[in-house]
Protein backbone atom coordinates (compact mmCIF):
# COMPACT_ATOMS: atom_id res chain seq x y z
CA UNK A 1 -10.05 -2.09 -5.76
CA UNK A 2 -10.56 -5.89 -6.34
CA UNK A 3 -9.83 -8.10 -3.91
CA UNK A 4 -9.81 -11.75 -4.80
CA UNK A 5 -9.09 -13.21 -1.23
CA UNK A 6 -12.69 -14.76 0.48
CA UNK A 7 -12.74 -12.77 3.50
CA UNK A 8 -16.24 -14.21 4.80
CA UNK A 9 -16.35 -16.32 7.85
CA UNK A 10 -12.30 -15.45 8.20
CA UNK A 11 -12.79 -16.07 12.06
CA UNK A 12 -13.78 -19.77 11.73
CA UNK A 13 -10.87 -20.56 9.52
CA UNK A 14 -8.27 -18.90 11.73
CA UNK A 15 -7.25 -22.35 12.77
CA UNK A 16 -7.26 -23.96 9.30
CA UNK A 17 -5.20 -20.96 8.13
CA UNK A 18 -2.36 -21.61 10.81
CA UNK A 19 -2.33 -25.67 10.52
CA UNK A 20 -1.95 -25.32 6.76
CA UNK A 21 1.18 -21.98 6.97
CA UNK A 22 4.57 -23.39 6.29
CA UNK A 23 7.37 -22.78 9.00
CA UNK A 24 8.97 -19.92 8.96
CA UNK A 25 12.72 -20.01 5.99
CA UNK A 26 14.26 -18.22 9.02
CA UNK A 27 14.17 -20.65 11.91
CA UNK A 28 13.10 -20.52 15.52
CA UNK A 29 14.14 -18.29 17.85
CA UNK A 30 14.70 -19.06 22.30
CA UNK A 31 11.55 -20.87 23.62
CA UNK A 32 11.19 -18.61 26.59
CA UNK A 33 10.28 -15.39 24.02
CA UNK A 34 8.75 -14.86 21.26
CA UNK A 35 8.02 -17.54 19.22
CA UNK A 36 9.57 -16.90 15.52
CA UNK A 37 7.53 -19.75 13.58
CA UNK A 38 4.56 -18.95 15.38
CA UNK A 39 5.06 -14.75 14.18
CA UNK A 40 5.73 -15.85 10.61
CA UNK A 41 2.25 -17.79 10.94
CA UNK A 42 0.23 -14.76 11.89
CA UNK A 43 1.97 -12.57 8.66
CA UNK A 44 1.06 -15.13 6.27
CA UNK A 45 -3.02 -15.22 7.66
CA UNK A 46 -2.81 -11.59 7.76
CA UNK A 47 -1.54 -11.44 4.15
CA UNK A 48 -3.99 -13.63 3.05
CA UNK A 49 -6.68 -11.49 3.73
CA UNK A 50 -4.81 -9.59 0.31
CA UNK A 51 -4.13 -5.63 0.24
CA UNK A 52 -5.88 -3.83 3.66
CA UNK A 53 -6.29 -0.03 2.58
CA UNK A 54 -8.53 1.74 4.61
CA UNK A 55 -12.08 1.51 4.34
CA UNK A 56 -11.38 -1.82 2.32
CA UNK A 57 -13.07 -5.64 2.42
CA UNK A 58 -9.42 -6.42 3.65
CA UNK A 59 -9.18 -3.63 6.38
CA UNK A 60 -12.63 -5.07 7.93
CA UNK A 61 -11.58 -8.52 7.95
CA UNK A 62 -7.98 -7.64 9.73
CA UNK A 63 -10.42 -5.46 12.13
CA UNK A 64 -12.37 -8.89 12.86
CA UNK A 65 -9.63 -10.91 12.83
CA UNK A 66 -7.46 -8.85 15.25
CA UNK A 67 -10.44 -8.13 17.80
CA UNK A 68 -11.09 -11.60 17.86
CA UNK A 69 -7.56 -12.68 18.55
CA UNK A 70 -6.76 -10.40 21.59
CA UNK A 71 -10.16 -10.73 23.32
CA UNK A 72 -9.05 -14.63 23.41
CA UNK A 73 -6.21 -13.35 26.11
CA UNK A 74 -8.06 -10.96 28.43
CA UNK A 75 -7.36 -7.92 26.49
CA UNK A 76 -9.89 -5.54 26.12
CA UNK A 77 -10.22 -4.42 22.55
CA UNK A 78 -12.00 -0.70 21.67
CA UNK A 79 -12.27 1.21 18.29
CA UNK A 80 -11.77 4.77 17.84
CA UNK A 81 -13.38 5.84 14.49
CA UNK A 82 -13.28 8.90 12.35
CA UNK A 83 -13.67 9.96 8.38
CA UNK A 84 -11.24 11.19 6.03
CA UNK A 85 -11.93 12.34 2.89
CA UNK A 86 -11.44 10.12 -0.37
CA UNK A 87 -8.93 12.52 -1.94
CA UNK A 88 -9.52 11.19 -5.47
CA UNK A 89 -13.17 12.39 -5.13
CA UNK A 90 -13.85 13.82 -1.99
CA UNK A 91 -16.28 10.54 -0.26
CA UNK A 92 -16.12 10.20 3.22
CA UNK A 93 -14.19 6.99 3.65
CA UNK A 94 -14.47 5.34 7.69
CA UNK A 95 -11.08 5.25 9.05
CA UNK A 96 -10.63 2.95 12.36
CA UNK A 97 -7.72 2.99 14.94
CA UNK A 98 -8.20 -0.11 17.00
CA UNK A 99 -6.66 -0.13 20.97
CA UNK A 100 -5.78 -3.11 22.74
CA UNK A 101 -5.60 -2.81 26.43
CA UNK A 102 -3.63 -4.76 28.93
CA UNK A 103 -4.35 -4.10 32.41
CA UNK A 104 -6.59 -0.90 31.74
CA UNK A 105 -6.75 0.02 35.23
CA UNK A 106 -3.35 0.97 35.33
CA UNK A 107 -3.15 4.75 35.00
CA UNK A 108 0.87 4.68 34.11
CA UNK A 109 0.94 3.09 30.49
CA UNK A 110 3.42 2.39 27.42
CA UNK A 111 2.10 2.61 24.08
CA UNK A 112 3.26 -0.16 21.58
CA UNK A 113 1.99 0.89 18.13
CA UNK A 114 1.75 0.22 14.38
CA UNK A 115 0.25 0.84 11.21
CA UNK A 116 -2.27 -1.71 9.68
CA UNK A 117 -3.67 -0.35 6.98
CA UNK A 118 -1.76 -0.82 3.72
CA UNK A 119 -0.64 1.48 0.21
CA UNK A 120 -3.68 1.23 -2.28
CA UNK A 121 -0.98 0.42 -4.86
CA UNK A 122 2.50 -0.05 -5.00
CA UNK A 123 3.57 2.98 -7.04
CA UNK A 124 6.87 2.34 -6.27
CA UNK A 125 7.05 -1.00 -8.50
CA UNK A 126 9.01 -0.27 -11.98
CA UNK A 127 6.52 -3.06 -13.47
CA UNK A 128 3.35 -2.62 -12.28
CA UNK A 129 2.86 0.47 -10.67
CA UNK A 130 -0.69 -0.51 -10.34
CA UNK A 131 -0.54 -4.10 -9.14
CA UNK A 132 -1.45 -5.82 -6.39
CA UNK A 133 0.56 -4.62 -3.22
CA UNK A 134 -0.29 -6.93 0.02
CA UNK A 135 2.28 -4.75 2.55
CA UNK A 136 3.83 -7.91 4.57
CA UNK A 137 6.39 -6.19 6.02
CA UNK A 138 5.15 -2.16 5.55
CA UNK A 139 1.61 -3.02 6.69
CA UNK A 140 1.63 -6.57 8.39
CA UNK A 141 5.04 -6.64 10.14
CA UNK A 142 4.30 -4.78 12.89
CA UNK A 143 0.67 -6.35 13.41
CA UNK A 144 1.93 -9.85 13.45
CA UNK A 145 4.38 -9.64 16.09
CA UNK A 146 1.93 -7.48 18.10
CA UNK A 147 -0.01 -10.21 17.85
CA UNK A 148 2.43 -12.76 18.49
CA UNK A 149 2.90 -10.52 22.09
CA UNK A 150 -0.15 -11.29 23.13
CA UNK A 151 0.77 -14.50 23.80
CA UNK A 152 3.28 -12.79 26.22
CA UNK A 153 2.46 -9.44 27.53
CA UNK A 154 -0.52 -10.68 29.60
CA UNK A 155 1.66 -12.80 31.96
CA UNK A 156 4.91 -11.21 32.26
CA UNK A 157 5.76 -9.02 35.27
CA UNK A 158 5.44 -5.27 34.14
CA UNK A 159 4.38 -2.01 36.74
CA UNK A 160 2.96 -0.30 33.72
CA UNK A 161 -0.25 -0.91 31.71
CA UNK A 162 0.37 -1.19 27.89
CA UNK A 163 -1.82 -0.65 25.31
CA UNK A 164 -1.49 -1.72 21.58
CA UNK A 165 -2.50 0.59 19.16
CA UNK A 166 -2.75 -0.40 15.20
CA UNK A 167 -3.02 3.03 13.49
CA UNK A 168 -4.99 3.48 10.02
CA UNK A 169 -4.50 5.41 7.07
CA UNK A 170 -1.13 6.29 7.63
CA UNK A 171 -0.44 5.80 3.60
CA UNK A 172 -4.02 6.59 2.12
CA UNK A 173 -2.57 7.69 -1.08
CA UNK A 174 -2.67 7.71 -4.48
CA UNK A 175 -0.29 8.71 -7.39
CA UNK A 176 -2.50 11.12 -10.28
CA UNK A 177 0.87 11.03 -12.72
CA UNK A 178 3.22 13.01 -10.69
CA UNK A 179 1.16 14.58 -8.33
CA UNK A 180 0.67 12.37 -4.91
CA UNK A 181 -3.17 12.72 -3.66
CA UNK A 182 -3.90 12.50 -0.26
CA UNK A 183 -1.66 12.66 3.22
CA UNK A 184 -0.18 10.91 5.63
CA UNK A 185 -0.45 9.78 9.31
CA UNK A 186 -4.15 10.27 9.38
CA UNK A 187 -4.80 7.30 12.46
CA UNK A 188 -1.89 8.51 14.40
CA UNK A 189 -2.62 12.36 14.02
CA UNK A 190 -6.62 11.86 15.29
CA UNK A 191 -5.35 9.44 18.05
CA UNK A 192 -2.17 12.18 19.17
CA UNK A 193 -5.19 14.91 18.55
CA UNK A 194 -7.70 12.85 20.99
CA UNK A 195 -4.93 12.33 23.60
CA UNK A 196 -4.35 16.43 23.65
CA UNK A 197 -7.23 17.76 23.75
CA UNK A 198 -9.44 15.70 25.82
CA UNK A 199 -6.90 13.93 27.86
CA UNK A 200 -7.88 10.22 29.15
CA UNK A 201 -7.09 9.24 33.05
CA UNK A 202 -3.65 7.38 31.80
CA UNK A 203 -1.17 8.51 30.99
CA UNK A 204 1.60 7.21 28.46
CA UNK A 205 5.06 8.06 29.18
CA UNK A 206 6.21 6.25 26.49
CA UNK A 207 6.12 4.96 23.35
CA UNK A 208 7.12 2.28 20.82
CA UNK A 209 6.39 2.16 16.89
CA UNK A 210 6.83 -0.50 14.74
CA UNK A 211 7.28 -0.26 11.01
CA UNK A 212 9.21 -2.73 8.60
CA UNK A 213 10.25 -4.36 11.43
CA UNK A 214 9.87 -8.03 9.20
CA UNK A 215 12.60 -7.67 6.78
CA UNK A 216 14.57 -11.03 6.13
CA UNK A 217 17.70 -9.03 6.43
CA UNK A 218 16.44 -6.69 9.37
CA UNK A 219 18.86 -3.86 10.57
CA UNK A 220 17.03 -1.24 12.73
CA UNK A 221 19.27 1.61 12.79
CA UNK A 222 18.70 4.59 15.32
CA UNK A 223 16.15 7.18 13.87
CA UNK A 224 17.23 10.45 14.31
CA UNK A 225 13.71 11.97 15.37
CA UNK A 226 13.17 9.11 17.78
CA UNK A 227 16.75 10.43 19.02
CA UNK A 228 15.54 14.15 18.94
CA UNK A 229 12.24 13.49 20.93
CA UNK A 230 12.37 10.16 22.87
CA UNK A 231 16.11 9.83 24.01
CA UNK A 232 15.55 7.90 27.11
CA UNK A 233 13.55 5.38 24.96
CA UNK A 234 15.85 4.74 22.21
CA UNK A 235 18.79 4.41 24.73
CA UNK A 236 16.38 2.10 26.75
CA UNK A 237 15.92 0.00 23.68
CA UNK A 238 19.24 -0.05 22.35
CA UNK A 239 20.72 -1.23 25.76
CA UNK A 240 18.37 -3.81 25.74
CA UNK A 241 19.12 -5.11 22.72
CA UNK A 242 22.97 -5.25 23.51
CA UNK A 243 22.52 -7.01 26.59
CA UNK A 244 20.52 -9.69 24.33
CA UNK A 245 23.10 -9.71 22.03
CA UNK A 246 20.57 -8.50 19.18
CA UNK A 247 22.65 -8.05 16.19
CA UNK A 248 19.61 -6.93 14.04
CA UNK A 249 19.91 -3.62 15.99
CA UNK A 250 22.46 -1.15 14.91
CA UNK A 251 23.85 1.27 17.54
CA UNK A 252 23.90 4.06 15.52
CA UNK A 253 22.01 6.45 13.01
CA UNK A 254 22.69 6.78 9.30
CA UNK A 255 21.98 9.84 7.21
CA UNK A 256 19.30 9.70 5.41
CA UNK A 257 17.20 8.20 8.62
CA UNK A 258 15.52 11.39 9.69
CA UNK A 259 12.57 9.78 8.80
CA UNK A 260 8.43 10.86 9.04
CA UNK A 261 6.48 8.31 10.43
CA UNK A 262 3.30 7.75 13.01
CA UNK A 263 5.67 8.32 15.92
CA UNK A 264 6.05 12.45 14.24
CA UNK A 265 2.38 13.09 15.57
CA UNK A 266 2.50 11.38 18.70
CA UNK A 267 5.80 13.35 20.26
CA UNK A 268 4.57 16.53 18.74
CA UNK A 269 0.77 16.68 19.45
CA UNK A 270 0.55 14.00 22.25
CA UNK A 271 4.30 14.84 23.50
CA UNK A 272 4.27 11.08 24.15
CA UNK A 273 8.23 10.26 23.66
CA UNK A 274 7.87 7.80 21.16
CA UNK A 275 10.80 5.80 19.34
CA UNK A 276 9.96 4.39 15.58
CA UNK A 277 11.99 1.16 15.22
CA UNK A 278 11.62 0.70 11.39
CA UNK A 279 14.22 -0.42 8.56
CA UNK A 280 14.24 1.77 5.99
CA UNK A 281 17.11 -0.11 3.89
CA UNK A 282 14.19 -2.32 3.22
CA UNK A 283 14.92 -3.14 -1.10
CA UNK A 284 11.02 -4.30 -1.42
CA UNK A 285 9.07 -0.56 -0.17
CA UNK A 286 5.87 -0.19 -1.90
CA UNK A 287 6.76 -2.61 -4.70
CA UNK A 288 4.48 -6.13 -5.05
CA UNK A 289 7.53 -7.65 -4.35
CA UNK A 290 6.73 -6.78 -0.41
CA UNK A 291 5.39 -10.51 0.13
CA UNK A 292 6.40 -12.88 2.93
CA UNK A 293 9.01 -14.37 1.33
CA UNK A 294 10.87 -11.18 1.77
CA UNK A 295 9.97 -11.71 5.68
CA UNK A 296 11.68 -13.86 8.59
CA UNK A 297 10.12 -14.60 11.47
CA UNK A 298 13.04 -14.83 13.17
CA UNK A 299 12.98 -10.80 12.34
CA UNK A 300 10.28 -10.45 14.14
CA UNK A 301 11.12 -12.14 17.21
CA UNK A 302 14.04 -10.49 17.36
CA UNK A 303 12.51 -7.38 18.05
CA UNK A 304 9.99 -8.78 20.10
CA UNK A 305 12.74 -9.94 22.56
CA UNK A 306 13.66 -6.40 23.09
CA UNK A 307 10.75 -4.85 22.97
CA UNK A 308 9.72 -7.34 25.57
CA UNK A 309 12.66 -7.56 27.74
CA UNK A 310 12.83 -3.68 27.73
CA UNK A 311 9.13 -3.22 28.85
CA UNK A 312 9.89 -5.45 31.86
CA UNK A 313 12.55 -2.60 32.45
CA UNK A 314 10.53 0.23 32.91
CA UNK A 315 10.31 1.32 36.51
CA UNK A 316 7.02 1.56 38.99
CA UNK A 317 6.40 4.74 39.63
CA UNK A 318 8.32 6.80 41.79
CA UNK A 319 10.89 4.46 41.80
């Protein structure tokens, strides 16, 4: 894989990279939430770094760049690392999951999460197949509003502790003709795995996933396994949303959304109840036309203002 993006010394030029990003095409969003311009900002540095599949140039230098950017608020930033076999040739490849903490004390936690690693190639493209796929919204969508919450979660007045978590390898595959090499979920499975059998002090009682959540013309319909295992949560979310006024968010599921994602692993192994806010309309999926032109910022604060609002909504315990 050739990747034609400098990634040394990426820290130093976080600041260069944000003075010289255009506004977002989508507008602002309220000033009291999350801030779309400033969202759209942290896709395009995060695209920059060019395609992130695990155990890449680009997966380190997100790793550095994201552990750097929420130890600047307080948060306290761990790894949990693991290896996965290549499956084109069998090589160990280093697979991290990264965990952002906010308030770790707090035994009763919600779990915002993501995916961060991106497709090796975007077999989906009719044209090149083998091209360069950089994943802004399936890959960097959920990361960049995660970390445009940082600028938020630290100070607003939750009972819960919340922890980010930015999953890897959850596409690590690779197309051999017709035959698909490799599987899915790998971050999410070892992290729902972990959780089970050696159980930390916290506890999650819920969850939140973010996938595709940048799409210029966003509409999150209601997932039908998030519906299935995580009820309370969706309805949580979805009344949140309508009491916004949050258009983007569709009060209803569609057929073909009975969809497999990192929240599968975590309500079946971890039995965390875990809602996956994704749009899977999305016309750009593993094609190189998944840039950030095909993202809004606006998108993205959108769903931060629920996410937000509705973790401010979640009750102290015993209450």
């Amino acid at each position: 894989m050739q990747h034609r993006a400098k990634l040394t010394c990426w820290m130093g030029c976080l600041g260069v990279l944000w003075a010289a990003a255009p506004l977002s095409p989508a507008g602002e969003t309220a000033a009291d939430g999350p801030d779309a311009v400033r969202a759209y900002r942290y896709l395009q540095a995060i695209c920059r770094l060019g395609p992130r599949p695990s155990g890449s140039r680009g997966m380190q230098a997100q790793q550095r760049l994201l552990a750097s950017h929420f130890s600047r608020f307080g948060a306290r930033v761990t790894r949990q690392s693991f290896d996965r076999p290549d499956p084109r040739n069998g090589k160990a490849v280093r697979m991290t999951n990264m965990v952002v903490s906010w308030h770790p004390k707090r035994l009763r936690r919600i779990l915002l999460c993501c995916h961060y690693d991106t497709r090796p190639f975007p077999d989906r493209d009719r044209v090149n197949p083998r091209g360069r796929f950089i994943g802004a919204n399936d890959g960097g969508s959920g990361v960049a509003l995660l970390m445009e919450l940082a600028h938020h979660i630290q100070t607003s007045e939750l009972s819960v502790g919340v922890d980010f978590v930015f999953f890897d390898a959850e596409e690590y595959l690779f197309q051999r003709g017709n035959q698909t090499l490799g599987q899915f979920f790998h971050g999410s499975t070892h992290f729902a795995t972990q959780y089970r059998d050696k159980p930390p002090a916290h506890k999650y009682i819920s969850g939140v996933l973010l996938d595709m959540v940048g799409d210029r013309d966003l509409q999150i319909y209601v997932e039908k396994k998030s519906l299935h295992y995580a009820p309370r949560v969706v309805d949580g979310l979805w009344k949140t949303a309508r009491r916004l006024k949050i258009s983007q968010f569709k009060d209803r599921p569609r057929p073909h959304h009975d969809i497999e994602d990192d929240h599968v692993p975590l309500n079946r192994i971890a039995k965390i109840p875990t809602c996956d806010l994704i749009d899977f309309d999305y016309p750009h999926w593993h094609t190189t036309r998944d840039n950030v032109r095909a993202c809004s910022g606006s998108s993205l604060a959108a769903v931060g203002r629920v996410v937000l609002e509705w973790l401010k909504s979640v009750p102290a315990a015993g209450s």
